[in-house]
Protein backbone atom coordinates (compact mmCIF):
# COMPACT_ATOMS: atom_id res chain seq x y z
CA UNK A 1 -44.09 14.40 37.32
CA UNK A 2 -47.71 14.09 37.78
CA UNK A 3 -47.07 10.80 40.10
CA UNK A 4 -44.99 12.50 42.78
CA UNK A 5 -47.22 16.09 43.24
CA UNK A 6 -50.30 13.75 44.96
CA UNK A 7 -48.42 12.05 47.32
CA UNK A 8 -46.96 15.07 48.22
CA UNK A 9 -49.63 17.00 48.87
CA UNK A 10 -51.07 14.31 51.12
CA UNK A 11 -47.94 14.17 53.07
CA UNK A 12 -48.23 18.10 53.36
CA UNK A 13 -51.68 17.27 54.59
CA UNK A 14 -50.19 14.99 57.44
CA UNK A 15 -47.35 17.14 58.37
CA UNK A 16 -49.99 20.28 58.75
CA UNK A 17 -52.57 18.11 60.57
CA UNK A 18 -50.23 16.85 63.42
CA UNK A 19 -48.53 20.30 63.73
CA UNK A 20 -51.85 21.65 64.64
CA UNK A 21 -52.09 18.97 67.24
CA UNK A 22 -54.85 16.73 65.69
CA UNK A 23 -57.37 20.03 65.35
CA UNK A 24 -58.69 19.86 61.91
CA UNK A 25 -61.24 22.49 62.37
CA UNK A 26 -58.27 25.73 61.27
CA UNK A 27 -57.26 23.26 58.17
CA UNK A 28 -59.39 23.16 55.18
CA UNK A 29 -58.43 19.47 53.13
CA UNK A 30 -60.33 20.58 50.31
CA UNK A 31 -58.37 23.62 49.45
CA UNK A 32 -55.12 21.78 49.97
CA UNK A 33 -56.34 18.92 47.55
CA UNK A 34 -57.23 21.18 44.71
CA UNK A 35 -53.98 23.73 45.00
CA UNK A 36 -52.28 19.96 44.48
CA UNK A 37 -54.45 19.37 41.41
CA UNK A 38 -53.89 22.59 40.23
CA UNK A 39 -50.02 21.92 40.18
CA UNK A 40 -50.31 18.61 38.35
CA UNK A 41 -52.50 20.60 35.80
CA UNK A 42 -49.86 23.36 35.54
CA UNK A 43 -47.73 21.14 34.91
CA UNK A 44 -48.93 19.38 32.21
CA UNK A 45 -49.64 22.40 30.06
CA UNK A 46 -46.09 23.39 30.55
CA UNK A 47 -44.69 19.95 29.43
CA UNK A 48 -43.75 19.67 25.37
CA UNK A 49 -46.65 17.35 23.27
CA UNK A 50 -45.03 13.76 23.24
CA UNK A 51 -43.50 13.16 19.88
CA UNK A 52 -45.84 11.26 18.21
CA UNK A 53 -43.71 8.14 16.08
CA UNK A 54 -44.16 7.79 12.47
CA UNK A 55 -46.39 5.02 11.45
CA UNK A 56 -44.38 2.10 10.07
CA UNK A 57 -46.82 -0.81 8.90
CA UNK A 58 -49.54 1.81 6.73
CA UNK A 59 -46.87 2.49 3.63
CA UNK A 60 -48.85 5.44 2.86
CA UNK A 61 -46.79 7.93 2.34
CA UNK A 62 -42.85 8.96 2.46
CA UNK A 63 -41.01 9.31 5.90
CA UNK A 64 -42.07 12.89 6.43
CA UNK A 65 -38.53 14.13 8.34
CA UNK A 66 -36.67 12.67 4.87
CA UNK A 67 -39.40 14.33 2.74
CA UNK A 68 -38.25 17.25 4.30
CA UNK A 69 -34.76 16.86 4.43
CA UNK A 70 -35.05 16.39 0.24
CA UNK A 71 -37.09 19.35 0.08
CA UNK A 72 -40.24 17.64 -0.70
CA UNK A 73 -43.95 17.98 0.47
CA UNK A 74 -45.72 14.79 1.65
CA UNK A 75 -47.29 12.73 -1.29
CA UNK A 76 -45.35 14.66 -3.86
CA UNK A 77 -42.05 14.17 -5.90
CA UNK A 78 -41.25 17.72 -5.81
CA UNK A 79 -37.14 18.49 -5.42
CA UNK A 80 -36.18 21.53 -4.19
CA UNK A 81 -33.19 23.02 -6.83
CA UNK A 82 -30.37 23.51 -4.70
CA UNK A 83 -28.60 26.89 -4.78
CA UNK A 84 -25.19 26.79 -7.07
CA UNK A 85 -22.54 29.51 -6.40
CA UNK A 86 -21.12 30.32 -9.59
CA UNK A 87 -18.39 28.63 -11.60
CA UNK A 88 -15.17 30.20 -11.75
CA UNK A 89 -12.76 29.08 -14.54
CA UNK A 90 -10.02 30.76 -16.77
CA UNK A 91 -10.80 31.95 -20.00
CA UNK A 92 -12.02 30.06 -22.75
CA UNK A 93 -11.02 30.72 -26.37
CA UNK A 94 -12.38 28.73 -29.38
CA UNK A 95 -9.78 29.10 -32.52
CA UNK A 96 -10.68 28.38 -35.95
CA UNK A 97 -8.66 29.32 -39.11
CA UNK A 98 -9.66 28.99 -42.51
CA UNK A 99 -6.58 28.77 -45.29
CA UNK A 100 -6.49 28.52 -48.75
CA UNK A 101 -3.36 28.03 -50.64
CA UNK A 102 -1.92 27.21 -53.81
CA UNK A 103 1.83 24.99 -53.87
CA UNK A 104 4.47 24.59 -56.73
CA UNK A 105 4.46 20.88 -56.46
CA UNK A 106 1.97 19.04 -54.97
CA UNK A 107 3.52 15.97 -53.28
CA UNK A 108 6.13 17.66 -51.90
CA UNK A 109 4.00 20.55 -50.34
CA UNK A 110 1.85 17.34 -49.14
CA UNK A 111 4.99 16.18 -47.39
CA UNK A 112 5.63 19.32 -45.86
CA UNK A 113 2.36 19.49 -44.53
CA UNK A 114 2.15 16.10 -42.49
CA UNK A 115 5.95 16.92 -41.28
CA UNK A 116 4.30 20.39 -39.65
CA UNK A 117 1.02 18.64 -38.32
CA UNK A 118 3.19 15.64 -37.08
CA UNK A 119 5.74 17.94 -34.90
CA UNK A 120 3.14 20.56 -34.01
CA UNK A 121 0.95 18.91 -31.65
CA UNK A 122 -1.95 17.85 -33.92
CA UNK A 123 -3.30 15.40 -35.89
CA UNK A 124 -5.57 15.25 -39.65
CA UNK A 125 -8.79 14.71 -38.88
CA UNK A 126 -10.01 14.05 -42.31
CA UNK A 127 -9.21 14.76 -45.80
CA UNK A 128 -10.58 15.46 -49.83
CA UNK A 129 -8.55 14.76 -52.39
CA UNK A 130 -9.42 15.66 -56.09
CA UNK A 131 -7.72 14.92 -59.22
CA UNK A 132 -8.46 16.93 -62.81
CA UNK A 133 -6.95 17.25 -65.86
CA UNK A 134 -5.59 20.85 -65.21
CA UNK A 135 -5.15 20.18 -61.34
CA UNK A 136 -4.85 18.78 -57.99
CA UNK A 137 -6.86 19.31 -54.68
CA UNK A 138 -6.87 18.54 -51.03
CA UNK A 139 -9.18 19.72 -48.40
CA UNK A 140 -7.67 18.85 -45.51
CA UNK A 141 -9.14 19.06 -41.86
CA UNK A 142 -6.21 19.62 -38.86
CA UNK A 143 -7.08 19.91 -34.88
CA UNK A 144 -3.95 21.14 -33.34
CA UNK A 145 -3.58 22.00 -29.35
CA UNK A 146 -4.62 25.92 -28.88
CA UNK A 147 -1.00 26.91 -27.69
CA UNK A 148 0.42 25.52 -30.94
CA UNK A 149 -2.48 27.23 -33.03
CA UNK A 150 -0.84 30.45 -34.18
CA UNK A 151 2.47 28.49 -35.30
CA UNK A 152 1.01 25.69 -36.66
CA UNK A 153 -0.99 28.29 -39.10
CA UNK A 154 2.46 30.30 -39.60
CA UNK A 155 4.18 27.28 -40.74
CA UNK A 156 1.31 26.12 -42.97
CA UNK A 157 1.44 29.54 -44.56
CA UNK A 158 5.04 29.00 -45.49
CA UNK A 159 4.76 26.02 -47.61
CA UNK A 160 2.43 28.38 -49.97
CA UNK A 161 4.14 29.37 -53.34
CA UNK A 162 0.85 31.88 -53.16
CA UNK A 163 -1.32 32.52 -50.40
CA UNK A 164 -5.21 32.86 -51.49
CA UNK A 165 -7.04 33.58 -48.76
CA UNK A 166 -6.48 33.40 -44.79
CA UNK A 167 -9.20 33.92 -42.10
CA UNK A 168 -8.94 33.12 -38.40
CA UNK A 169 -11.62 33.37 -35.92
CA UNK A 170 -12.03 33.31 -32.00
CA UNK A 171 -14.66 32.57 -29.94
CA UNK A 172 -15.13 33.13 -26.52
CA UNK A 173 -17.02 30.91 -24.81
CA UNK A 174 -16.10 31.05 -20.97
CA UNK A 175 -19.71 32.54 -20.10
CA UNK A 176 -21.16 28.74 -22.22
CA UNK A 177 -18.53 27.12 -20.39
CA UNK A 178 -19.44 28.05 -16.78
CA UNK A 179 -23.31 28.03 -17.30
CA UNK A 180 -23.20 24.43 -18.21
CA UNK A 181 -21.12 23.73 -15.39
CA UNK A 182 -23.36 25.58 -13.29
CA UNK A 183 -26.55 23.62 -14.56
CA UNK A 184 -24.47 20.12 -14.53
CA UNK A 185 -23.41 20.86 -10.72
CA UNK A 186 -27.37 21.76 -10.24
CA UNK A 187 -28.74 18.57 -11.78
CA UNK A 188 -26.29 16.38 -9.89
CA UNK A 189 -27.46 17.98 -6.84
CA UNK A 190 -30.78 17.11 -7.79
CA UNK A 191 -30.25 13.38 -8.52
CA UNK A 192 -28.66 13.19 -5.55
CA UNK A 193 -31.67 14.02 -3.76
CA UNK A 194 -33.70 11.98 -5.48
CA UNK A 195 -31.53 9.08 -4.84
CA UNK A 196 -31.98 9.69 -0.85
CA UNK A 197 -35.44 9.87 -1.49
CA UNK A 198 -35.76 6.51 -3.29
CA UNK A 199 -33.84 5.07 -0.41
CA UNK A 200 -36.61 6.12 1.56
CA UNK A 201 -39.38 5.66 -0.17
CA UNK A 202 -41.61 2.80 0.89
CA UNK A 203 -44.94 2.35 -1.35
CA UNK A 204 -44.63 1.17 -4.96
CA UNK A 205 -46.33 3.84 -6.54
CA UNK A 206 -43.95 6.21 -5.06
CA UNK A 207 -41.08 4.18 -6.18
CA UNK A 208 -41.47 4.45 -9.78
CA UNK A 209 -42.40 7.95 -9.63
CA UNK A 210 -39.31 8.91 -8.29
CA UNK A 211 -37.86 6.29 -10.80
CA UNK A 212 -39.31 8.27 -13.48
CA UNK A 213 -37.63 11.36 -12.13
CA UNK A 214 -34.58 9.96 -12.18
CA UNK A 215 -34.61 8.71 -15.47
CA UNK A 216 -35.41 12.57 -17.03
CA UNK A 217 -32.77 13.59 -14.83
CA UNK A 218 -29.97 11.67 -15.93
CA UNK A 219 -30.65 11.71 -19.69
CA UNK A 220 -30.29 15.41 -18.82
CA UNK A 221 -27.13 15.48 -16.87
CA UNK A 222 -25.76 13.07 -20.06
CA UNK A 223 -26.60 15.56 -21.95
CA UNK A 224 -25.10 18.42 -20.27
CA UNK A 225 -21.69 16.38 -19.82
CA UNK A 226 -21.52 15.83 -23.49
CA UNK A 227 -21.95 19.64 -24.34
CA UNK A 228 -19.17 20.12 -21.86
CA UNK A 229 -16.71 17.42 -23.29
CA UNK A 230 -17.50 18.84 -26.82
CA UNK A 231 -16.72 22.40 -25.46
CA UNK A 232 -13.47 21.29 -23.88
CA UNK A 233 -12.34 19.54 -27.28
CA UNK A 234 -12.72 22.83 -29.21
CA UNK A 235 -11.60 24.64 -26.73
CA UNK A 236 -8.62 22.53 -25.96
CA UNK A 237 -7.95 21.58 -29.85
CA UNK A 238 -8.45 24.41 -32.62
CA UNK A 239 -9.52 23.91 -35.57
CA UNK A 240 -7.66 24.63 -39.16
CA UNK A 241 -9.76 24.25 -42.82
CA UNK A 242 -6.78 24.20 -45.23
CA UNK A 243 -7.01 23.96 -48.75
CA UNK A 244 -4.17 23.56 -50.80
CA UNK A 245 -3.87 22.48 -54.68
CA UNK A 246 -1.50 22.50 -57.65
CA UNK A 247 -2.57 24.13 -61.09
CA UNK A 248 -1.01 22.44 -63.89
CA UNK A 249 -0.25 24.37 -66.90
CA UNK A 250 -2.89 24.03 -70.15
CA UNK A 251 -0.74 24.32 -73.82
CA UNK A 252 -2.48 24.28 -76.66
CA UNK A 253 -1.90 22.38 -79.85
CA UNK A 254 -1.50 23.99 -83.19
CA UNK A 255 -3.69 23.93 -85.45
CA UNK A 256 -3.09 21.89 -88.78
CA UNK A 257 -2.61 23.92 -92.34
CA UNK A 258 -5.11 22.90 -95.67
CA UNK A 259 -2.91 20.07 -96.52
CA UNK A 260 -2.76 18.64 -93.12
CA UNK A 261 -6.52 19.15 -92.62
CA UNK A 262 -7.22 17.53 -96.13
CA UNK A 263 -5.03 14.70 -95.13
CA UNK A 264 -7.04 14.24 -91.74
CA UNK A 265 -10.14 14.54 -93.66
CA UNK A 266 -9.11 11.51 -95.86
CA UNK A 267 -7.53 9.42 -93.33
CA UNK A 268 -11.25 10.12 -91.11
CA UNK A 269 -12.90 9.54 -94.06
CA UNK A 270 -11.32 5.82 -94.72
CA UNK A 271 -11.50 5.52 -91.10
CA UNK A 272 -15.62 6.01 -91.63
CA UNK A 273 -15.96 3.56 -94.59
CA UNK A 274 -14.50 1.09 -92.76
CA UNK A 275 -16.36 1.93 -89.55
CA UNK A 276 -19.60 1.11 -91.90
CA UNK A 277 -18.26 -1.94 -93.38
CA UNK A 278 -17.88 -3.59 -89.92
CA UNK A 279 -21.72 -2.29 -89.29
CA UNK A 280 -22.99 -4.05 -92.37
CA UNK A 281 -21.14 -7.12 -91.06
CA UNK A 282 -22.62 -6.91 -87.41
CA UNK A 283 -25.97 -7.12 -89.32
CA UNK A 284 -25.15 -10.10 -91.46
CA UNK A 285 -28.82 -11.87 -89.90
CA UNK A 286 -31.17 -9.09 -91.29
CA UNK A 287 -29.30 -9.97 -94.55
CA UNK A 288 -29.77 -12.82 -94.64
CA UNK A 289 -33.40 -12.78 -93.57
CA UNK A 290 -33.91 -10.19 -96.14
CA UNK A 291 -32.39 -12.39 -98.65
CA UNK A 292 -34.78 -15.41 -98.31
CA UNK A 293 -37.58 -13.36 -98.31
CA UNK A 294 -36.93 -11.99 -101.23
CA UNK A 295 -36.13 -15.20 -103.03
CA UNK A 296 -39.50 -16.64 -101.97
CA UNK A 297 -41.31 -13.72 -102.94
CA UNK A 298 -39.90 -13.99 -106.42
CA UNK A 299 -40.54 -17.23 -106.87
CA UNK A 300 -43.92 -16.96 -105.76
CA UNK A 301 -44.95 -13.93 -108.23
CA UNK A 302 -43.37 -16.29 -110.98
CA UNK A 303 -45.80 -19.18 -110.03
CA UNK A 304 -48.67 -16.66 -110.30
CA UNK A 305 -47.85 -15.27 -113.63
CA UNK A 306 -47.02 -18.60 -115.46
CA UNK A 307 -51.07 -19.82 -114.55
């Protein structure tokens, strides 16, 4: 603008000069000149600064319109944690049940059992067995799908000759559920951020700071995602501790009269000398050292008494 307002004030200057027929004494040039000056000045205040371009060749510091965009200051790796709106999901239940029974006959109780598990939706996650002389034990783990929980537990029940002990629990853990969401969601926001800063970024220094950044930020975001897939499991597959064993029945022997305890005496008896017959045999090289010593020792004392 400023190279059009001075030639047209001197035009104005010319037009003005011939209308007044060539008399220059009723025209004052000066005060035309400077109200022309003062427009071009006017001007220029009113016009916006001139955007002033980011420096490209210094690599000093981050592209300050991207900094900005990321929520960060210039020179600093500061992310700005992006507002969330809360997660909204259906309620979640965590079942666990805790059953101990006792069964007439063990194997076929154990049949029973993997027949229900099999057809119920679930699966045996891991098992104790234990054998004794008066009975047999299994500790048996089952995850079953939560829909199938309650029948599953029913049906276990029934295979019980006598039922010992039952406890279920529930859990709710919807408000666990959504605030891991909610922080996962966050975080990935986050990384994401830091990722279009990286892009961005142009001196070294900068680069592995936001590296490092990244690095804490995805170990978290692991960390969250297996909380959640853990939650999900238990949530999605309950839980049942059975126990389940078979007692067998203890009868005790008679005991023997006199004459049957005399005879056991002399059969143990027997039993004992022969037992320390076969001892004196295992020993048949201290004998024998024994033996020679003593025969040399004798004939030695004889040697001594004859002179």
């Amino acid at each position: 603008m400023k190279k059009y307002l001075f030639p047209i004030a001197f035009f104005s200057l010319m037009i003005l000069a011939s209308c007044n027929g060539g008399s220059s004494s009723n025209f004052d040039v000066d005060n035309v000149m400077n109200g022309a000056f003062e427009s071009m000045k006017t001007a220029d205040e009113a016009a916006p600064p001139p955007t002033e371009e980011p420096s490209s060749g210094t690599g000093e510091m981050y592209d300050k319109k991207i900094a900005g965009n990321a929520g960060l200051t210039a020179g600093t790796t500061s992310v700005a944690i992006p507002e969330v709106n809360p997660v909204k999901v259906a309620e979640k239940i965590k079942k666990t049940a805790d059953v101990n029974i006792s069964v007439e006959d063990y194997k076929v109780a154990r049949a029973a059992i993997d027949k229900i598990v099999k057809t119920g939706n679930g699966y045996i996650s891991g098992e104790n067995e234990q054998n004794s002389t008066y009975s047999i034990s299994n500790s048996m783990t089952i995850r079953v799908a939560n829909k199938d929980f309650d029948a599953m537990v029913s049906n276990i029940a029934g295979v019980a000759s006598h039922v010992n002990s039952k406890n279920i629990y529930m859990e709710d853990v919807t408000a666990q559920f959504v605030d891991i969401t909610a922080r996962l969601k966050t975080k990935k926001e986050v990384e994401k951020r830091y990722l279009d800063l990286l892009s961005k970024a142009s001196k070294v220094t900068d680069i592995l700071e936001v590296e490092e950044h990244l690095r804490y930020i995805r170990e978290e975001i692991e960390a969250k995602e297996g909380q959640l897939k853990l939650l999900n499991d238990q949530v999605a597959y309950s839980t049942i501790n059975l126990n389940f064993s078979q007692s067998f029945e203890y009868t005790p022997q008679d005991e023997p009269g006199f004459f049957g305890r005399m005879g056991h005496a002399f059969g143990n008896g027997w039993k004992g000398f022969l037992s320390f017959v076969i001892g004196l045999v295992y020993v048949w090289p201290l004998w024998l050292i024994l033996g020679l010593t003593a025969y040399f020792l004798v004939k030695f004392i004889k040697r001594k008494l004859k002179k």
